[in-house]
PDB file of N, CA and C in Angstrom:
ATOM      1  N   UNK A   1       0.822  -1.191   0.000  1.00  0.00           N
ATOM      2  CA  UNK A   1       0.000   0.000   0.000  1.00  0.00           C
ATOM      3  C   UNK A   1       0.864   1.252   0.000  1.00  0.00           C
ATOM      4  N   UNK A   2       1.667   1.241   0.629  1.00  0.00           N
ATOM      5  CA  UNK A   2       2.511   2.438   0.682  1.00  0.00           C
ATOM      6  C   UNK A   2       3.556   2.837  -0.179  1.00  0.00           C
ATOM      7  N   UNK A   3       4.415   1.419  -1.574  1.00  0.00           N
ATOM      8  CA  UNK A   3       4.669   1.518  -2.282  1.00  0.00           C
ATOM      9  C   UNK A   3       3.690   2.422  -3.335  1.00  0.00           C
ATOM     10  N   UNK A   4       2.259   2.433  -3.298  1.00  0.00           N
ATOM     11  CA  UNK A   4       1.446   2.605  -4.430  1.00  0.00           C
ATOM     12  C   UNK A   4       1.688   4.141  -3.918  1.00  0.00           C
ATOM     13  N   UNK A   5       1.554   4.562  -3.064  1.00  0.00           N
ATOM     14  CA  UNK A   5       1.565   6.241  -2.793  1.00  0.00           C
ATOM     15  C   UNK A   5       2.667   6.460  -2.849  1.00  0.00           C
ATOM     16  N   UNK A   6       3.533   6.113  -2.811  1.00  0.00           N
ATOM     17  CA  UNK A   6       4.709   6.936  -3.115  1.00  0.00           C
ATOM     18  C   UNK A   6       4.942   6.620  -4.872  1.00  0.00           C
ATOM     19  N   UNK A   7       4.487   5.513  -5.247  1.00  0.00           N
ATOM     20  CA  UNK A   7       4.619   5.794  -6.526  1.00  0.00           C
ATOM     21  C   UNK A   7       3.834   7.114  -7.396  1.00  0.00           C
ATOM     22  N   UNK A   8       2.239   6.588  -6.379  1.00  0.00           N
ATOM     23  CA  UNK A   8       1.574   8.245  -6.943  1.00  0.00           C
ATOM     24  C   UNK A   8       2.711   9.521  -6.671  1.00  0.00           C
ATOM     25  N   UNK A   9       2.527   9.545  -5.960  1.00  0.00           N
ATOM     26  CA  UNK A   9       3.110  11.352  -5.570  1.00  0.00           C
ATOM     27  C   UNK A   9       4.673  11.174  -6.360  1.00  0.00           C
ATOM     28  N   UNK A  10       5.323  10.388  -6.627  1.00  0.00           N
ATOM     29  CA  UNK A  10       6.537  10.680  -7.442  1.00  0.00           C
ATOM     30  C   UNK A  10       5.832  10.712  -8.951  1.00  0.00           C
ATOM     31  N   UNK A  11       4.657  10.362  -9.144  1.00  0.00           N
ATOM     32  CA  UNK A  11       3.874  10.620 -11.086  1.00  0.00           C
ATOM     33  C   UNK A  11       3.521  11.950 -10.393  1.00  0.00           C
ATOM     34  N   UNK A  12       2.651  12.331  -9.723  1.00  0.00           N
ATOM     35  CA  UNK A  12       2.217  13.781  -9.561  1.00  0.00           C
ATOM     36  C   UNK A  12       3.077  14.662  -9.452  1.00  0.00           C
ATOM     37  N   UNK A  13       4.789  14.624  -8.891  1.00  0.00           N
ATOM     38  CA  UNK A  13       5.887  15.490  -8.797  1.00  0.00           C
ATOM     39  C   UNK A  13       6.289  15.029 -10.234  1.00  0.00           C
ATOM     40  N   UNK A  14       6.291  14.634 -11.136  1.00  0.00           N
ATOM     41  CA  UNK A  14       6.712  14.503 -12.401  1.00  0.00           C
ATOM     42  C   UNK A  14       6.115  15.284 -13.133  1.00  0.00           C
ATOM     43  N   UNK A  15       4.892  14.979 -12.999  1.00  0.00           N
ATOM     44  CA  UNK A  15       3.565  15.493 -14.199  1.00  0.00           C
ATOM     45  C   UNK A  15       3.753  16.863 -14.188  1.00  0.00           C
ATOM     46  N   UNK A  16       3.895  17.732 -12.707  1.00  0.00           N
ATOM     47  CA  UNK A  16       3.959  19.016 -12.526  1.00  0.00           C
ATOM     48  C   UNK A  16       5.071  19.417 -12.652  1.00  0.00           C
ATOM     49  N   UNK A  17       6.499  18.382 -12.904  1.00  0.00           N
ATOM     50  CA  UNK A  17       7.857  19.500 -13.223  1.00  0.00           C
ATOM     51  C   UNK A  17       8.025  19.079 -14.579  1.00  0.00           C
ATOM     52  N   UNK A  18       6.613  18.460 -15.801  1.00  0.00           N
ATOM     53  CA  UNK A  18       7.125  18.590 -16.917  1.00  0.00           C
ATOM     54  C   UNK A  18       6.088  19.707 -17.562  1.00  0.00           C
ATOM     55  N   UNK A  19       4.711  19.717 -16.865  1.00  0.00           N
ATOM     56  CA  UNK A  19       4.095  21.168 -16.890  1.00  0.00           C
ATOM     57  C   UNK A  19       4.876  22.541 -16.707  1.00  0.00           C
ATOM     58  N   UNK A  20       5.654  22.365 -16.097  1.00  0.00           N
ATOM     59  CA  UNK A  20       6.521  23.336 -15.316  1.00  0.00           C
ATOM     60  C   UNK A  20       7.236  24.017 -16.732  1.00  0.00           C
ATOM     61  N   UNK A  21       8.050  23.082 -17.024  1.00  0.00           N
ATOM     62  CA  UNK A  21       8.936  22.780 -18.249  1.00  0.00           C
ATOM     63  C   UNK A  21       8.201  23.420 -19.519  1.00  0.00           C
ATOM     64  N   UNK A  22       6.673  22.637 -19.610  1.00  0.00           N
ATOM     65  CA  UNK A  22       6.310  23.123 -20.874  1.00  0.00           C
ATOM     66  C   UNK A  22       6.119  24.775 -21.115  1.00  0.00           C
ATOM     67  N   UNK A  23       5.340  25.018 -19.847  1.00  0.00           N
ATOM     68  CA  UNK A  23       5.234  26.201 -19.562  1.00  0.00           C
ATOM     69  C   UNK A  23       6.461  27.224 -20.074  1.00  0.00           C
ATOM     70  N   UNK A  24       7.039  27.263 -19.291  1.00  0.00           N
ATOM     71  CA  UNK A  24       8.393  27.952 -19.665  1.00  0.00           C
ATOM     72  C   UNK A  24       8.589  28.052 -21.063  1.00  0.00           C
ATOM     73  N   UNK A  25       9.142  26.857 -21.414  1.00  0.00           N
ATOM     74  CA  UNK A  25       9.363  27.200 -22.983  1.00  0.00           C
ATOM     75  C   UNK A  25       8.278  28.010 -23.667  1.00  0.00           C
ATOM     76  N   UNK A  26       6.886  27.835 -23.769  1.00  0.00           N
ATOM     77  CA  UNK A  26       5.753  28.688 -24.086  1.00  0.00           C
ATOM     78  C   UNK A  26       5.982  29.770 -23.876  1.00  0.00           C
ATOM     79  N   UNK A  27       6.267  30.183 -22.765  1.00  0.00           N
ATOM     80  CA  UNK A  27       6.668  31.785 -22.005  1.00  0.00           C
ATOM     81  C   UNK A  27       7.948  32.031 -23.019  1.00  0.00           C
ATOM     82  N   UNK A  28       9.214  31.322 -23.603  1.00  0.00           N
ATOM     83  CA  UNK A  28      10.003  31.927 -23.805  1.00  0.00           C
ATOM     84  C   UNK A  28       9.591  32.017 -25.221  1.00  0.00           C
ATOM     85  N   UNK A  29       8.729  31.047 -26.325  1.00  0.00           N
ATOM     86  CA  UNK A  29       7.958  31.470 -27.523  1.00  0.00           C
ATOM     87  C   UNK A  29       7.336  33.127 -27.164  1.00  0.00           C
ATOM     88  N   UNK A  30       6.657  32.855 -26.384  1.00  0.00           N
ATOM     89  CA  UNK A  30       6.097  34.142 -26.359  1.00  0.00           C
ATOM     90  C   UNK A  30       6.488  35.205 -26.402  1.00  0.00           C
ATOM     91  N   UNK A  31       7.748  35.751 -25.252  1.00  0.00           N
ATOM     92  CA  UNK A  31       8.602  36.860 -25.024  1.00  0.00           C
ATOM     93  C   UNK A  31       9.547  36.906 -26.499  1.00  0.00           C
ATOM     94  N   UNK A  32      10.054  36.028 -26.887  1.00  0.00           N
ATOM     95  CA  UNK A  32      10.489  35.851 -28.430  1.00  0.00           C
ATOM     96  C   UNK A  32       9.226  36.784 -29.540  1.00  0.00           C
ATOM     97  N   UNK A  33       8.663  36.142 -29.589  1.00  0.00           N
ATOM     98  CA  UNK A  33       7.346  36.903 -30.404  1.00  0.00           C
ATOM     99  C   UNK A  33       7.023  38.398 -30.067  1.00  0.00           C
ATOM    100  N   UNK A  34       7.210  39.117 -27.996  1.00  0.00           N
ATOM    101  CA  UNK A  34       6.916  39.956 -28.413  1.00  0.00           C
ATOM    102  C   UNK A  34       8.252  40.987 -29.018  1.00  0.00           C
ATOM    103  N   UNK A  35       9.292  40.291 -28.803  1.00  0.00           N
ATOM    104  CA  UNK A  35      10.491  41.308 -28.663  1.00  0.00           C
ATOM    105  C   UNK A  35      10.560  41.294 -29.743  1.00  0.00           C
ATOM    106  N   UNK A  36      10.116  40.864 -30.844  1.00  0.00           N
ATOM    107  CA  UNK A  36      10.244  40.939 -32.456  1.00  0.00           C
ATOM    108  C   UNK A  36       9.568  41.539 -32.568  1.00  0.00           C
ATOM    109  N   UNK A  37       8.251  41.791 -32.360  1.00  0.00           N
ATOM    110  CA  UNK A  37       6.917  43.272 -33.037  1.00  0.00           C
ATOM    111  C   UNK A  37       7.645  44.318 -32.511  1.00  0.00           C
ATOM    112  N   UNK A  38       8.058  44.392 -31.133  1.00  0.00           N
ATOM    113  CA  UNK A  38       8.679  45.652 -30.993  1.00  0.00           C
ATOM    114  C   UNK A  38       9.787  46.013 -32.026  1.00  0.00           C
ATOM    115  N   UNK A  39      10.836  45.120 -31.837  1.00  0.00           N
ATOM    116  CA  UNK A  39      11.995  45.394 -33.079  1.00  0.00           C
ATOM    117  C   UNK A  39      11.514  45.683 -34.171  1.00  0.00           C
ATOM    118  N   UNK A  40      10.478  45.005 -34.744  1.00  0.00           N
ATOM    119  CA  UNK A  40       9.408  45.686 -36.327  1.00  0.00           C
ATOM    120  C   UNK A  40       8.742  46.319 -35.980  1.00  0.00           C
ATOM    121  N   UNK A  41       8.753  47.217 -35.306  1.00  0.00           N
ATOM    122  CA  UNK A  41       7.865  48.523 -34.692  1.00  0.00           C
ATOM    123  C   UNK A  41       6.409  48.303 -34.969  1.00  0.00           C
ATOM    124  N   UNK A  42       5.848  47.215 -34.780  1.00  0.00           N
ATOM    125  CA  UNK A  42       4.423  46.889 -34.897  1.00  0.00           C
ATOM    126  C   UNK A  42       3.822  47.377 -33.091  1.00  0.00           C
ATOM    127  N   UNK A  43       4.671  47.223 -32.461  1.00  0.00           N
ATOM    128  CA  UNK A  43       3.860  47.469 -31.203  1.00  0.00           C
ATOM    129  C   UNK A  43       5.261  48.565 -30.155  1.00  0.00           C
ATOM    130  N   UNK A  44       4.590  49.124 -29.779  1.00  0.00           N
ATOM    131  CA  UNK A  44       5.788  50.021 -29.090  1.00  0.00           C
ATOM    132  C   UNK A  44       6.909  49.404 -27.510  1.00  0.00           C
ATOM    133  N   UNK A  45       8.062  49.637 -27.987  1.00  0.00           N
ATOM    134  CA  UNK A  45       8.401  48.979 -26.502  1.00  0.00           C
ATOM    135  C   UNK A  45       9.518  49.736 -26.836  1.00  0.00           C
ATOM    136  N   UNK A  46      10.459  50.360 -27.991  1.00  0.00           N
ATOM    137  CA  UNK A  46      11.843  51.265 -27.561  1.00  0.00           C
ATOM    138  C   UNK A  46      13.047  50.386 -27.141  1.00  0.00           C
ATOM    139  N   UNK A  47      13.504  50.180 -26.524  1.00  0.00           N
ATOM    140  CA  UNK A  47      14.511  49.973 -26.288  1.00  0.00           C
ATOM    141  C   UNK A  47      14.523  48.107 -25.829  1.00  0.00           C
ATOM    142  N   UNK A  48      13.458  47.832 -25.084  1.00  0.00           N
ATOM    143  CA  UNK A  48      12.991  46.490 -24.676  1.00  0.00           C
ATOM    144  C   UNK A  48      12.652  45.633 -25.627  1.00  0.00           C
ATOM    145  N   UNK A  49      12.502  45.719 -26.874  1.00  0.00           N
ATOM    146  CA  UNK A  49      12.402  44.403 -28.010  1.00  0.00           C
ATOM    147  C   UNK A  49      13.632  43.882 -28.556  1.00  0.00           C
ATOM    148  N   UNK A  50      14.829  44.352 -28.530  1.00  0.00           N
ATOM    149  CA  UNK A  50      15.785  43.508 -28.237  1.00  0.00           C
ATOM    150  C   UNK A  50      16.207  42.851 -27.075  1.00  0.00           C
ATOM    151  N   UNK A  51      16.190  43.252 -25.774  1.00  0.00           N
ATOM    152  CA  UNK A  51      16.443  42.691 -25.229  1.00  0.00           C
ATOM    153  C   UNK A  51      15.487  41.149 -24.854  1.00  0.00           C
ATOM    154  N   UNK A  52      13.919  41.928 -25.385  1.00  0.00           N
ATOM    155  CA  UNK A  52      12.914  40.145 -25.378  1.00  0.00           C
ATOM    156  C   UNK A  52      13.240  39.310 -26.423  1.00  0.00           C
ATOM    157  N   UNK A  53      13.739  39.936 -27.208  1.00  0.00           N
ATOM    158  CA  UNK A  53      13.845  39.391 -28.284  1.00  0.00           C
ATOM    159  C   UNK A  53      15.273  37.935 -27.466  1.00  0.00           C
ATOM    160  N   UNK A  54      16.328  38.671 -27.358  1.00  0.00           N
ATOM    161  CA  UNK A  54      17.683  37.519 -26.823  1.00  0.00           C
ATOM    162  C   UNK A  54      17.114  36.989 -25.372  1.00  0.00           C
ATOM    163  N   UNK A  55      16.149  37.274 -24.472  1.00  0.00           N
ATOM    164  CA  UNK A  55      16.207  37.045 -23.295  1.00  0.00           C
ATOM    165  C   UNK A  55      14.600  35.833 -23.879  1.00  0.00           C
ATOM    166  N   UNK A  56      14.001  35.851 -24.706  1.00  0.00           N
ATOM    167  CA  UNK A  56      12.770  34.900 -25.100  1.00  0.00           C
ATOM    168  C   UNK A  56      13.296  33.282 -25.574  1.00  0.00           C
ATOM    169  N   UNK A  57      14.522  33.533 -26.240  1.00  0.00           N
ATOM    170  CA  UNK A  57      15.436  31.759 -26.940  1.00  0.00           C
ATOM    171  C   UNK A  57      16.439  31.243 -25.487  1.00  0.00           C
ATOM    172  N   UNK A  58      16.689  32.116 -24.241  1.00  0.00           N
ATOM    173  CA  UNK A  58      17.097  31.894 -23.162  1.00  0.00           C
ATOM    174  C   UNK A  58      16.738  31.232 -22.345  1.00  0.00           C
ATOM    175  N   UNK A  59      15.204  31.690 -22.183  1.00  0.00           N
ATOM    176  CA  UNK A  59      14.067  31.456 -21.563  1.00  0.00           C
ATOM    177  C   UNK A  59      13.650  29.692 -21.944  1.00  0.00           C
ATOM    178  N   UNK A  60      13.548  30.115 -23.375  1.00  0.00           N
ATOM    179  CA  UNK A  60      13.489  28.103 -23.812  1.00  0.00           C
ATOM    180  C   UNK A  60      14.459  27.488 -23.867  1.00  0.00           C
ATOM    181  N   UNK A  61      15.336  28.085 -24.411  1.00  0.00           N
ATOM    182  CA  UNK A  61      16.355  26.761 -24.111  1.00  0.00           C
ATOM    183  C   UNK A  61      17.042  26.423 -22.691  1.00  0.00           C
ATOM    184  N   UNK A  62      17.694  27.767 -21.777  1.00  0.00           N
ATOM    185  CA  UNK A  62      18.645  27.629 -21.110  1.00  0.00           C
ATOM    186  C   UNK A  62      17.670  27.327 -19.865  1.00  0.00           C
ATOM    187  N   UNK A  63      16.644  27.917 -19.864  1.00  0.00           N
ATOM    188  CA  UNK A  63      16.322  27.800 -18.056  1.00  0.00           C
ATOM    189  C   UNK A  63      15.766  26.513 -18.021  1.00  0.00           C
ATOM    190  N   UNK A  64      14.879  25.411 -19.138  1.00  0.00           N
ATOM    191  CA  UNK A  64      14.098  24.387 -18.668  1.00  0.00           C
ATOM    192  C   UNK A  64      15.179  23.156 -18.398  1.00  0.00           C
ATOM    193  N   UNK A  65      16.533  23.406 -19.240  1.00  0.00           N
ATOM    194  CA  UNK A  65      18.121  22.744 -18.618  1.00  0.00           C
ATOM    195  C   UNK A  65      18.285  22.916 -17.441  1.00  0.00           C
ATOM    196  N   UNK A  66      18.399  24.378 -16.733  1.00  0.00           N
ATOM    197  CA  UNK A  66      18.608  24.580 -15.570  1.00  0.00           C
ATOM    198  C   UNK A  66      17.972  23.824 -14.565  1.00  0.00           C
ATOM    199  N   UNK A  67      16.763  23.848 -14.380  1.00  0.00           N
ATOM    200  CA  UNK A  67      15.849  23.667 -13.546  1.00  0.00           C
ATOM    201  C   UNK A  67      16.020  21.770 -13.766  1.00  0.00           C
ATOM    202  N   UNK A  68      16.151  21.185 -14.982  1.00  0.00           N
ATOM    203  CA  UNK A  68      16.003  20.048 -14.777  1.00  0.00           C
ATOM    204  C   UNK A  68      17.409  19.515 -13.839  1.00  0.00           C
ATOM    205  N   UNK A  69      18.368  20.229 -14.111  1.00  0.00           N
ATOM    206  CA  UNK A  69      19.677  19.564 -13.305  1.00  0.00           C
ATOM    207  C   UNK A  69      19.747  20.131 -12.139  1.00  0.00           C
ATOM    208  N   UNK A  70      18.969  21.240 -11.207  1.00  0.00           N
ATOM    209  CA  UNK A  70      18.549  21.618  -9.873  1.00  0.00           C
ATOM    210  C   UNK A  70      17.646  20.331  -9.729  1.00  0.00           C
ATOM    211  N   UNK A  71      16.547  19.808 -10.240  1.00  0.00           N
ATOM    212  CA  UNK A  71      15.732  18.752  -9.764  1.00  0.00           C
ATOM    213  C   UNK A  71      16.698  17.702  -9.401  1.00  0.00           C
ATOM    214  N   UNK A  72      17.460  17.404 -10.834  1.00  0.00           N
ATOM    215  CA  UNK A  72      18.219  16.085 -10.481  1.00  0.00           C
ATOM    216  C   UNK A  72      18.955  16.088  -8.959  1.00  0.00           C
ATOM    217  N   UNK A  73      19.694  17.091  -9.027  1.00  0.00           N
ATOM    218  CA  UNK A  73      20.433  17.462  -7.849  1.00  0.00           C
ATOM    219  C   UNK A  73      19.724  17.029  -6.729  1.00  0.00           C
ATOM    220  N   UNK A  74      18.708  17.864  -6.984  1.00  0.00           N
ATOM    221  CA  UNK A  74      17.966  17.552  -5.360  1.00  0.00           C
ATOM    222  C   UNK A  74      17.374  16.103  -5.155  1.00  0.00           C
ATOM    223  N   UNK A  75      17.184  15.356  -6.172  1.00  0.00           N
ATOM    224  CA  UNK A  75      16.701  13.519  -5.719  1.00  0.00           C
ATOM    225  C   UNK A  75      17.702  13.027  -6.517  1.00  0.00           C
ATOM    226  N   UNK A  76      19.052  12.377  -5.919  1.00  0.00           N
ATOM    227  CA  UNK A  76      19.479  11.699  -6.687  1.00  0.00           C
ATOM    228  C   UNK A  76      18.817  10.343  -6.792  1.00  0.00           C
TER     229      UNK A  76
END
C-alpha cells in the first residue's frame, strides 16, 4: 500500500515539473514573439524588443536545462 503512494506522488511530482517545463518554454515562444513586433515597430516597446527578443530563446532553451539539473540534484 505504501509503495502505491509513493509511486503516486513521485507521477504527480513529475507530471507538474514537466508542466513546469512546458510552460516555460511557451513563455520563452512568447517573449520571443513579443520582442520581435517591438523590433518591427508593430507594437511600441523602444529599447525592450531587443532585449525580449535575446532574453525569449534563453528562456526556452537555457532555463528548462537549468531547472532540470537543480531537480536532479535535489533527488538523486
Amino acid at each position: 500500500m505504501e509503495q502505491n503512494e509513493q509511486s503516486d506522488a513521485a507521477e504527480a511530482v513529475a507530471a507538474r515539473r514537466y508542466w513546469t517545463l512546458q510552460f516555460i518554454r511557451l513563455a520563452g515562444i512568447f517573449v520571443t514573439f513579443l520582442g520581435a513586433m517591438m523590433v518591427a515597430g508593430r507594437i511600441e516597446g523602444g529599447a525592450l524588443g531587443p532585449v525580449l527578443f535575446v532574453a525569449g530563446p534563453l528562456l526556452f532553451f537555457a532555463v528548462p536545462v537549468l531547472l532540470a539539473k537543480r531537480w536532479k540534484r535535489e533527488n538523486p
